[in-house]
PDB file of N, CA and C in Angstrom:
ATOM      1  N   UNK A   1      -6.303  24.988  -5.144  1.00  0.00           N
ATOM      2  CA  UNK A   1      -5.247  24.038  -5.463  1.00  0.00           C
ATOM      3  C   UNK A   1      -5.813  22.948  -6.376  1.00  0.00           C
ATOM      4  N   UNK A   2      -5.077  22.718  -7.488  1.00  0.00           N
ATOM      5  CA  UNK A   2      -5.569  21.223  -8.296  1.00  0.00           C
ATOM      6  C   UNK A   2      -4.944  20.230  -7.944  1.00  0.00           C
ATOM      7  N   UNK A   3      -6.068  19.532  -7.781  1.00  0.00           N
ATOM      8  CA  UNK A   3      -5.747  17.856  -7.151  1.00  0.00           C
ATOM      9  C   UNK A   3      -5.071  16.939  -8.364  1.00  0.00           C
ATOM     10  N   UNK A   4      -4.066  16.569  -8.436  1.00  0.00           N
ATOM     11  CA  UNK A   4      -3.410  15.511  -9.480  1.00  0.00           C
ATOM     12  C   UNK A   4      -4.070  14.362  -9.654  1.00  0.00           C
ATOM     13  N   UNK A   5      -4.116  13.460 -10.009  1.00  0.00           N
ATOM     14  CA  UNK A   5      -4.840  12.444 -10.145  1.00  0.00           C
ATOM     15  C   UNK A   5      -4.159  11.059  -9.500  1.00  0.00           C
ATOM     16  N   UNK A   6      -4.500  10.358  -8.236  1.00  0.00           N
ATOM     17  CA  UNK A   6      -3.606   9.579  -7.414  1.00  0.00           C
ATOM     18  C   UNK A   6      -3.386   8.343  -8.623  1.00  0.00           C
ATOM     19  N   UNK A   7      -2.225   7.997  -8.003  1.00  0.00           N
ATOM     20  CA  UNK A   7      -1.335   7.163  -9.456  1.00  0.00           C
ATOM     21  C   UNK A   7      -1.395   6.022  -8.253  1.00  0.00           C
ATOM     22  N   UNK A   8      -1.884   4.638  -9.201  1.00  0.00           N
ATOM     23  CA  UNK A   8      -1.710   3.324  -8.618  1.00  0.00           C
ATOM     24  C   UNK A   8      -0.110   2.712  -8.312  1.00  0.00           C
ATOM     25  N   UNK A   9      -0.162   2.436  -7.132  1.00  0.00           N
ATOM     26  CA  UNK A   9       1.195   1.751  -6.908  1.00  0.00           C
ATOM     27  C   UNK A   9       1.148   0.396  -6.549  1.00  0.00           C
ATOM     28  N   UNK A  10       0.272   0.004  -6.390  1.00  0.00           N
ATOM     29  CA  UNK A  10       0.128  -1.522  -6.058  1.00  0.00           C
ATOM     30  C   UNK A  10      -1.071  -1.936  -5.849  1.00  0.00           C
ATOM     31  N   UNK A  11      -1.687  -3.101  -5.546  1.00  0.00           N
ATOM     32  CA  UNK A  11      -2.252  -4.178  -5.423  1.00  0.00           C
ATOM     33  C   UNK A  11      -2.522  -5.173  -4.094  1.00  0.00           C
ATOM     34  N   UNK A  12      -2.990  -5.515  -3.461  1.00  0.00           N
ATOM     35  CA  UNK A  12      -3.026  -5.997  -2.664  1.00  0.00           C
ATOM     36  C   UNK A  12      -3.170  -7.678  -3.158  1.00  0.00           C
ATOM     37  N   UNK A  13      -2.871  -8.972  -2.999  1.00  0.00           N
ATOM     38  CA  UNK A  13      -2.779  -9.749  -2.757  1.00  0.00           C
ATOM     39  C   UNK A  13      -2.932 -10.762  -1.765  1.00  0.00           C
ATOM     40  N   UNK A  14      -2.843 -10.636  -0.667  1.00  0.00           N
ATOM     41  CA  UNK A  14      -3.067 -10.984   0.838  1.00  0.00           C
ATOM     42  C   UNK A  14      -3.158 -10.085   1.852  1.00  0.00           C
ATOM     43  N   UNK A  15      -4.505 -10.744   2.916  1.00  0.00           N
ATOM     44  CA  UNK A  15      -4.297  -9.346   3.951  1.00  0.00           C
ATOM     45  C   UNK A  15      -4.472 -10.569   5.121  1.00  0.00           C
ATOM     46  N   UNK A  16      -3.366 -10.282   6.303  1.00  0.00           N
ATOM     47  CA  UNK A  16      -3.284 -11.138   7.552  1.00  0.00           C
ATOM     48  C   UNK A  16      -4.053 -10.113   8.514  1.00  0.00           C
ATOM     49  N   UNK A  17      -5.412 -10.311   9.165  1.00  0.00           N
ATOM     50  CA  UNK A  17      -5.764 -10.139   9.449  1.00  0.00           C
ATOM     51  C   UNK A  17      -5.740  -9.926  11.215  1.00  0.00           C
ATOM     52  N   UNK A  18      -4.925 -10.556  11.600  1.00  0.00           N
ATOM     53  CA  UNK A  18      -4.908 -10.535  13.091  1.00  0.00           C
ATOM     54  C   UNK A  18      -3.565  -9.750  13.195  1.00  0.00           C
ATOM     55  N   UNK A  19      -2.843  -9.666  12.117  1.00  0.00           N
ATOM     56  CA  UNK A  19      -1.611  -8.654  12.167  1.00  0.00           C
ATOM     57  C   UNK A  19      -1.451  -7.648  11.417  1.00  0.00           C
ATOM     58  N   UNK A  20      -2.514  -7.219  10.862  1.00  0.00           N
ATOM     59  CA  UNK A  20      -2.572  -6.280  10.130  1.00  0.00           C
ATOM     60  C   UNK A  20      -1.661  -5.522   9.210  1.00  0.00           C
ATOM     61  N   UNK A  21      -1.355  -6.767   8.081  1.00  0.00           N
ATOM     62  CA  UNK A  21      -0.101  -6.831   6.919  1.00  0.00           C
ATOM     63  C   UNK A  21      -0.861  -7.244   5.836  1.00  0.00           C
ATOM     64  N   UNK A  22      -0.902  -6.580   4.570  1.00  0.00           N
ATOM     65  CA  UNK A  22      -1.311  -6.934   3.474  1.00  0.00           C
ATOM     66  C   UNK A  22       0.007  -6.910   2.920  1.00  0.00           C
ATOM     67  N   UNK A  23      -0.384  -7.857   1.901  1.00  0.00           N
ATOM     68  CA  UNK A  23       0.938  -8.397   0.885  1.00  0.00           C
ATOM     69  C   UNK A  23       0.473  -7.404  -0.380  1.00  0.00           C
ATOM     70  N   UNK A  24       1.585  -6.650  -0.982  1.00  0.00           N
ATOM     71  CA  UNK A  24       1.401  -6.196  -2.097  1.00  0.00           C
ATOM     72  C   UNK A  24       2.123  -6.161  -2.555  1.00  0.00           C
ATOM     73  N   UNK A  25       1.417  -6.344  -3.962  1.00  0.00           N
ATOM     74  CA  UNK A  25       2.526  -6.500  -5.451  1.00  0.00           C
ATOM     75  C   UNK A  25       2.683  -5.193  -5.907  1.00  0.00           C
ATOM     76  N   UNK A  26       3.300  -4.674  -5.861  1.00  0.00           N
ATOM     77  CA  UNK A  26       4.199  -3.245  -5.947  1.00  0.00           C
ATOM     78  C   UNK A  26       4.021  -2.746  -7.763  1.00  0.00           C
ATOM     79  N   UNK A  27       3.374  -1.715  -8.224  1.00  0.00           N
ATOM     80  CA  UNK A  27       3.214  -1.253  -9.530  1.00  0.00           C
ATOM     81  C   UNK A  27       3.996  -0.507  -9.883  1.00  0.00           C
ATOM     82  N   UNK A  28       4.197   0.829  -9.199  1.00  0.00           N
ATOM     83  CA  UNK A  28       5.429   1.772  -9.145  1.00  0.00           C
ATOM     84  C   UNK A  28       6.159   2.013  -7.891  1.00  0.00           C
ATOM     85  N   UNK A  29       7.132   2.811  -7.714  1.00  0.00           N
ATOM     86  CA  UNK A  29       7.867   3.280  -6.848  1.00  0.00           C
ATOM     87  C   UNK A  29       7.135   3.874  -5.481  1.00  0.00           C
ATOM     88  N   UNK A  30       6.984   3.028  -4.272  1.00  0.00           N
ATOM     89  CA  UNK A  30       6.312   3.437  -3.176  1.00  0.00           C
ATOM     90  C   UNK A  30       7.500   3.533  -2.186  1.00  0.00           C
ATOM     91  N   UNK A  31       7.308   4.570  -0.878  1.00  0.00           N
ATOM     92  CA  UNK A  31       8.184   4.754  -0.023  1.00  0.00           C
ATOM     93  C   UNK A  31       7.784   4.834   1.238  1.00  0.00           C
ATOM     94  N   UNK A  32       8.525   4.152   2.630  1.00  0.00           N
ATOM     95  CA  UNK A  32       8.107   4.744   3.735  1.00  0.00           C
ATOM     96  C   UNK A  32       7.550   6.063   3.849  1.00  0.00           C
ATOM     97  N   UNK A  33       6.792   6.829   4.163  1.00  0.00           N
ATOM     98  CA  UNK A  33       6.264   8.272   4.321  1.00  0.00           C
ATOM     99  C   UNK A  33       5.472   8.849   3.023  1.00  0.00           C
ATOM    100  N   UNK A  34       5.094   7.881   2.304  1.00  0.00           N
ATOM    101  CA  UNK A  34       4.106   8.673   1.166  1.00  0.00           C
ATOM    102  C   UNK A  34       3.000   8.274   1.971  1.00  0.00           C
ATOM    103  N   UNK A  35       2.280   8.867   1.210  1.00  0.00           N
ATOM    104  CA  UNK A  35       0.471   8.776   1.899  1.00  0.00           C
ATOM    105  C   UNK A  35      -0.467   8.154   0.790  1.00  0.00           C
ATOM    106  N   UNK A  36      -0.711   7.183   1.521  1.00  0.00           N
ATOM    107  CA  UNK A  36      -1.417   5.845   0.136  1.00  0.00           C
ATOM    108  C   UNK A  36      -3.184   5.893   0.392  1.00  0.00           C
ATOM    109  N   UNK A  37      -3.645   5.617  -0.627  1.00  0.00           N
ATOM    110  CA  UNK A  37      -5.267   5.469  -0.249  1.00  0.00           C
ATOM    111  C   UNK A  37      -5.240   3.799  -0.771  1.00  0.00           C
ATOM    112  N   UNK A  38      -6.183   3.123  -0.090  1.00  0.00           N
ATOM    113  CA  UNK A  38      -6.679   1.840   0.128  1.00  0.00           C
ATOM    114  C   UNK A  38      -7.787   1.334  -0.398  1.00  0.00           C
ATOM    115  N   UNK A  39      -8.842   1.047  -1.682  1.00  0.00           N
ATOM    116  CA  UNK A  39      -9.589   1.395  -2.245  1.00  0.00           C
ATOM    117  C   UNK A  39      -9.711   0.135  -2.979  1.00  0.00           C
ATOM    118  N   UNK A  40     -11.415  -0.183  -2.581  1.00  0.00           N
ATOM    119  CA  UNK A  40     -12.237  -1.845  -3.165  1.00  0.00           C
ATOM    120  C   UNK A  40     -12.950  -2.920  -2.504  1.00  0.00           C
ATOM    121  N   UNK A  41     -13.889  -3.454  -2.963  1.00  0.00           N
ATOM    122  CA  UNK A  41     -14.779  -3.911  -2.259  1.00  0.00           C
ATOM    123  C   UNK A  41     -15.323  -3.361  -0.998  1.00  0.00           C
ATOM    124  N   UNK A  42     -15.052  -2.152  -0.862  1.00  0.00           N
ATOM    125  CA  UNK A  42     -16.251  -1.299   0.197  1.00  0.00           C
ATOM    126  C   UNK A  42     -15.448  -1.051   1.413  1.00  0.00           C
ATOM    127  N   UNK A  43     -13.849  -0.764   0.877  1.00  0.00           N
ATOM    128  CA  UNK A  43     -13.492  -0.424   1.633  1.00  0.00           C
ATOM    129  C   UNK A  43     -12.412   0.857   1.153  1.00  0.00           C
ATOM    130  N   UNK A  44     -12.382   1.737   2.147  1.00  0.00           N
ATOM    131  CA  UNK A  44     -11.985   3.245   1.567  1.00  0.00           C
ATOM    132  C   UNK A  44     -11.087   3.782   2.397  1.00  0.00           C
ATOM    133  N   UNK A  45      -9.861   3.950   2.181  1.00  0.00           N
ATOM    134  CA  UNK A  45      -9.065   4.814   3.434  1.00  0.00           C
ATOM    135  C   UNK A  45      -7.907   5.106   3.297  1.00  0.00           C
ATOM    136  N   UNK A  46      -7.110   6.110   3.760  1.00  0.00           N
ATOM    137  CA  UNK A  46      -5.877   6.366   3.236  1.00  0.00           C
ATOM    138  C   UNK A  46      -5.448   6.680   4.941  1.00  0.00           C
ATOM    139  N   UNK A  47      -3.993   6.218   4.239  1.00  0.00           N
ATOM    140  CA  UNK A  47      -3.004   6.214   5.504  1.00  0.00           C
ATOM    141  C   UNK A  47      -1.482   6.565   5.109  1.00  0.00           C
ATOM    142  N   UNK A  48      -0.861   6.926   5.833  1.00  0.00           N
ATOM    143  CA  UNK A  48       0.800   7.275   5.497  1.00  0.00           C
ATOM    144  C   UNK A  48       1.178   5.466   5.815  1.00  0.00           C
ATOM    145  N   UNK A  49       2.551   5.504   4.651  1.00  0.00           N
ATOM    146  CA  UNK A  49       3.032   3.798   4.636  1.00  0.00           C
ATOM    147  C   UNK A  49       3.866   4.256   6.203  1.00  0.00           C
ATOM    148  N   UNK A  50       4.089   3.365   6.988  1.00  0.00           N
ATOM    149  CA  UNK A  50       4.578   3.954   8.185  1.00  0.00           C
ATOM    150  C   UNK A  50       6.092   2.182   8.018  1.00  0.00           C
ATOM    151  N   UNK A  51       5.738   1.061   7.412  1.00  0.00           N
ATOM    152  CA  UNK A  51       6.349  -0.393   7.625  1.00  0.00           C
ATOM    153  C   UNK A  51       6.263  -0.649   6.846  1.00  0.00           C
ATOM    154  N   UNK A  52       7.226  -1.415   6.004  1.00  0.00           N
ATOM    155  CA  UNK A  52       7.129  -2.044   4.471  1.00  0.00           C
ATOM    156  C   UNK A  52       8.726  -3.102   4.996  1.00  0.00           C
ATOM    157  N   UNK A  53       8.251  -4.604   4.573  1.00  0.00           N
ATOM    158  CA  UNK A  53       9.212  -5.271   4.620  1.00  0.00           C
ATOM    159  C   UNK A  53       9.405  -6.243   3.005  1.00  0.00           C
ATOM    160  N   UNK A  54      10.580  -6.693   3.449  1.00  0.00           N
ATOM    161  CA  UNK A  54      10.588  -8.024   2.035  1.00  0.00           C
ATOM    162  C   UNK A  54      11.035  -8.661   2.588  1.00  0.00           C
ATOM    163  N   UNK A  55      10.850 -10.328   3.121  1.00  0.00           N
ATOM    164  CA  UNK A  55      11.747 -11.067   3.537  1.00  0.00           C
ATOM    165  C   UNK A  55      11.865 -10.753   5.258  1.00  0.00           C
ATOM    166  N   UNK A  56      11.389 -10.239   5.591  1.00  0.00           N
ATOM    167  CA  UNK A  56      11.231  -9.720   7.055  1.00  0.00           C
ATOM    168  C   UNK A  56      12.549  -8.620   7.406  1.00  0.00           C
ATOM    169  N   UNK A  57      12.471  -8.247   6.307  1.00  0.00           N
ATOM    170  CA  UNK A  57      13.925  -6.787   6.437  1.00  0.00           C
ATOM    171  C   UNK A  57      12.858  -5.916   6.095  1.00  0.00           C
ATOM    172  N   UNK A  58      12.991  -4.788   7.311  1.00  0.00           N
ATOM    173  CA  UNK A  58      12.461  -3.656   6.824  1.00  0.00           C
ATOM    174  C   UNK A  58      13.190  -2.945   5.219  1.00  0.00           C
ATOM    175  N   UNK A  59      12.488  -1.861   4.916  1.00  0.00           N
ATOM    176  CA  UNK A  59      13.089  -1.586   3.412  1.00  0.00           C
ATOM    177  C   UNK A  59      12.178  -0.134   3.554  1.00  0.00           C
ATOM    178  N   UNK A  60      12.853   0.469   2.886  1.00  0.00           N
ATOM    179  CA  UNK A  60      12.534   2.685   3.009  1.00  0.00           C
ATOM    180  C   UNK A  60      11.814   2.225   1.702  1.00  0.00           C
ATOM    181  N   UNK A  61      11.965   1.618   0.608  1.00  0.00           N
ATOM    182  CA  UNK A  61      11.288   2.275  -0.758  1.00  0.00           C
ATOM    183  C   UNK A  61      11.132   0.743  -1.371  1.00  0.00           C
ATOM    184  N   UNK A  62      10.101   0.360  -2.307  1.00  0.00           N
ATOM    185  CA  UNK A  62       9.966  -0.894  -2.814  1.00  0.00           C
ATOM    186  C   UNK A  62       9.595  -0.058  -4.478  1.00  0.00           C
ATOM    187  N   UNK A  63      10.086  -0.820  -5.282  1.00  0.00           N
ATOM    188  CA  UNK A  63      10.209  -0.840  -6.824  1.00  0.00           C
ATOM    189  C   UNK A  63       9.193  -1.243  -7.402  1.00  0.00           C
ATOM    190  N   UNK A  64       9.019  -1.290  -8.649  1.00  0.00           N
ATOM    191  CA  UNK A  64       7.626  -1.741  -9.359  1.00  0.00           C
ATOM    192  C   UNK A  64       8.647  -3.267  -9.896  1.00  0.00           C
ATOM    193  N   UNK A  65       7.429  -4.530  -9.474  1.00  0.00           N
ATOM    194  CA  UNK A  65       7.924  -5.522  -9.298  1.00  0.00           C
ATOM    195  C   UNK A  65       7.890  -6.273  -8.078  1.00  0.00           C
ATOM    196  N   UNK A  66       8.236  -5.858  -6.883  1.00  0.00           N
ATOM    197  CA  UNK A  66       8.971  -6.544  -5.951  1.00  0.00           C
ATOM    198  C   UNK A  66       7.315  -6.885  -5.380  1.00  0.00           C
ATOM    199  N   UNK A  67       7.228  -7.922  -4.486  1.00  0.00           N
ATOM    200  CA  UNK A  67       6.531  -8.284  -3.361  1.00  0.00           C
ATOM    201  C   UNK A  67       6.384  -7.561  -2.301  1.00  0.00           C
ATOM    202  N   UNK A  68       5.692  -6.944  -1.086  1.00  0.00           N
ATOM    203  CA  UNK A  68       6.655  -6.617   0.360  1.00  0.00           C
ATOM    204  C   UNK A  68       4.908  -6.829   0.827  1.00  0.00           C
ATOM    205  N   UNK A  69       5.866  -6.966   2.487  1.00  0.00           N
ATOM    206  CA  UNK A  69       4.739  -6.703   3.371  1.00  0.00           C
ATOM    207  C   UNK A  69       4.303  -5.587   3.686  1.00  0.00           C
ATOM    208  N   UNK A  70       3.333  -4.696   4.145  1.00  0.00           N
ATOM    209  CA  UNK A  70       2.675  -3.340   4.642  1.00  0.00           C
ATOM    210  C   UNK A  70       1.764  -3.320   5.148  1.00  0.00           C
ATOM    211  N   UNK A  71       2.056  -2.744   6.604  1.00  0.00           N
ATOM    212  CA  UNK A  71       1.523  -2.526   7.915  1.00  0.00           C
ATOM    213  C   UNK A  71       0.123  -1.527   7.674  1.00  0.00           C
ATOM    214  N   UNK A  72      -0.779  -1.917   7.695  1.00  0.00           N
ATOM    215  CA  UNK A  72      -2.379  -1.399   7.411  1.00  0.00           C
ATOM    216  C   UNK A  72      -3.116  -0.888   8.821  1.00  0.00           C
ATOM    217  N   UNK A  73      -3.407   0.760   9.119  1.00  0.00           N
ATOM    218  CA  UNK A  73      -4.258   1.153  10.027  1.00  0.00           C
ATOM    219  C   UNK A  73      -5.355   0.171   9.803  1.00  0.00           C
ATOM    220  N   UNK A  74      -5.974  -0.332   8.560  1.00  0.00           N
ATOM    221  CA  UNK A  74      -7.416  -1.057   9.154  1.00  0.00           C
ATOM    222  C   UNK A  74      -7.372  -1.914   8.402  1.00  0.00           C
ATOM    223  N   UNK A  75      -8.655  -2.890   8.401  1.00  0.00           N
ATOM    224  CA  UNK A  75      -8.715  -4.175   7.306  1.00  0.00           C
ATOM    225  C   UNK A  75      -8.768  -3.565   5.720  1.00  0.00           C
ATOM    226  N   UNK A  76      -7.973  -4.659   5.094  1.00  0.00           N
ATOM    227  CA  UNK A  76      -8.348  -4.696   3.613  1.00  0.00           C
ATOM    228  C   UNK A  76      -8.754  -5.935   2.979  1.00  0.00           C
ATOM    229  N   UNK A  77      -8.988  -6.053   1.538  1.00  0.00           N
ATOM    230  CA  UNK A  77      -8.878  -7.201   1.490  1.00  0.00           C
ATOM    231  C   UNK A  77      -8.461  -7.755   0.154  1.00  0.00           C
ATOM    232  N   UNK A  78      -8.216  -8.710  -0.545  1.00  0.00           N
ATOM    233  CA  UNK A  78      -7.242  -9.363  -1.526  1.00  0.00           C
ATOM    234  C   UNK A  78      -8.045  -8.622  -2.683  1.00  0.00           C
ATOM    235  N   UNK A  79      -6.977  -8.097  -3.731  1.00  0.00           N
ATOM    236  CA  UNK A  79      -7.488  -7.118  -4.785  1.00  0.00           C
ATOM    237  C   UNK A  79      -8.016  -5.856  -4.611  1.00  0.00           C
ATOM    238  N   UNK A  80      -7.957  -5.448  -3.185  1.00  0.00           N
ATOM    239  CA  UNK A  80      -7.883  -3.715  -3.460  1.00  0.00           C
ATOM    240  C   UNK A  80      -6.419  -3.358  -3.536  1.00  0.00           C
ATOM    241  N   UNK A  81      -6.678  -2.111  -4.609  1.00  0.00           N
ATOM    242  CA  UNK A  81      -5.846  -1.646  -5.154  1.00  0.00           C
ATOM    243  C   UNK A  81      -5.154   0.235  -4.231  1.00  0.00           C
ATOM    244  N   UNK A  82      -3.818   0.144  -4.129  1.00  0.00           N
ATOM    245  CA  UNK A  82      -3.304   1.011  -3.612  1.00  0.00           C
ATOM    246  C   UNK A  82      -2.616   1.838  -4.529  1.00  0.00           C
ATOM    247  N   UNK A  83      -3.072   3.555  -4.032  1.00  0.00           N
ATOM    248  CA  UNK A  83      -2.797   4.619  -4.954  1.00  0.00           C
ATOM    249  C   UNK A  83      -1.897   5.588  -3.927  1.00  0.00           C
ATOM    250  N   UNK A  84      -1.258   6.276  -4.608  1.00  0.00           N
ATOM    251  CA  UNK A  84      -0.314   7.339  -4.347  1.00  0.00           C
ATOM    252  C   UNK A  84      -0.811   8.619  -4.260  1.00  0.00           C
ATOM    253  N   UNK A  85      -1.148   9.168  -3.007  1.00  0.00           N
ATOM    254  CA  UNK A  85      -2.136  10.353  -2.793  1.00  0.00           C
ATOM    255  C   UNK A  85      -0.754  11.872  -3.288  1.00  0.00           C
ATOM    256  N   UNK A  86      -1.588  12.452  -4.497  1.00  0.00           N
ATOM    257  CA  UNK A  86      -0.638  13.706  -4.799  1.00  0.00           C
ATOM    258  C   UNK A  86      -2.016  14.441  -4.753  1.00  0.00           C
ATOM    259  N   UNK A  87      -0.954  15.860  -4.253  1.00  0.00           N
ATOM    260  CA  UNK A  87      -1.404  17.329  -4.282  1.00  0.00           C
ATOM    261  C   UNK A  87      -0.925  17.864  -5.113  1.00  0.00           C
TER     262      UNK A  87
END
């Protein structure tokens, strides 16, 4: 199988640490249930988006542009960058 090349969707900006929400600035089209990798400053990991809010409203899909919050299996931290895992 050829691996596509994972396409950046956002940015990280803030990560709340005791609640495990990084703020990201959204590059392209991300959705509840894609599978994102987490990647910078020495930290490496991919996870399915499982929570994404704006404004404290949950939201299925965020746009290139928007702000939102997203619920992180582990720490990150301000300026790693989030990619869109394709097969």
């Amino acid at each position: 199988m050829i691996k596509l090349a994972d396409q950046k969707v956002g940015k990280i900006i803030h990560f709340y640490d005791k609640i495990g929400v990084a703020v990201v600035e959204v590059s392209d089209t991300l959705a509840v249930g894609d599978t994102v990798k987490i990647s910078g400053h020495g930290n490496e990991f991919t996870q399915s988006v499982s929570s994404m809010q704006v404004e404290h409203e949950q939201i299925e899909e965020a746009k290139k542009g928007q702000t939102v919050g997203m619920k992180l299996d582990q720490a990150a931290s301000e300026g790693d960058e989030i990619y869109k895992v394709t097969s």
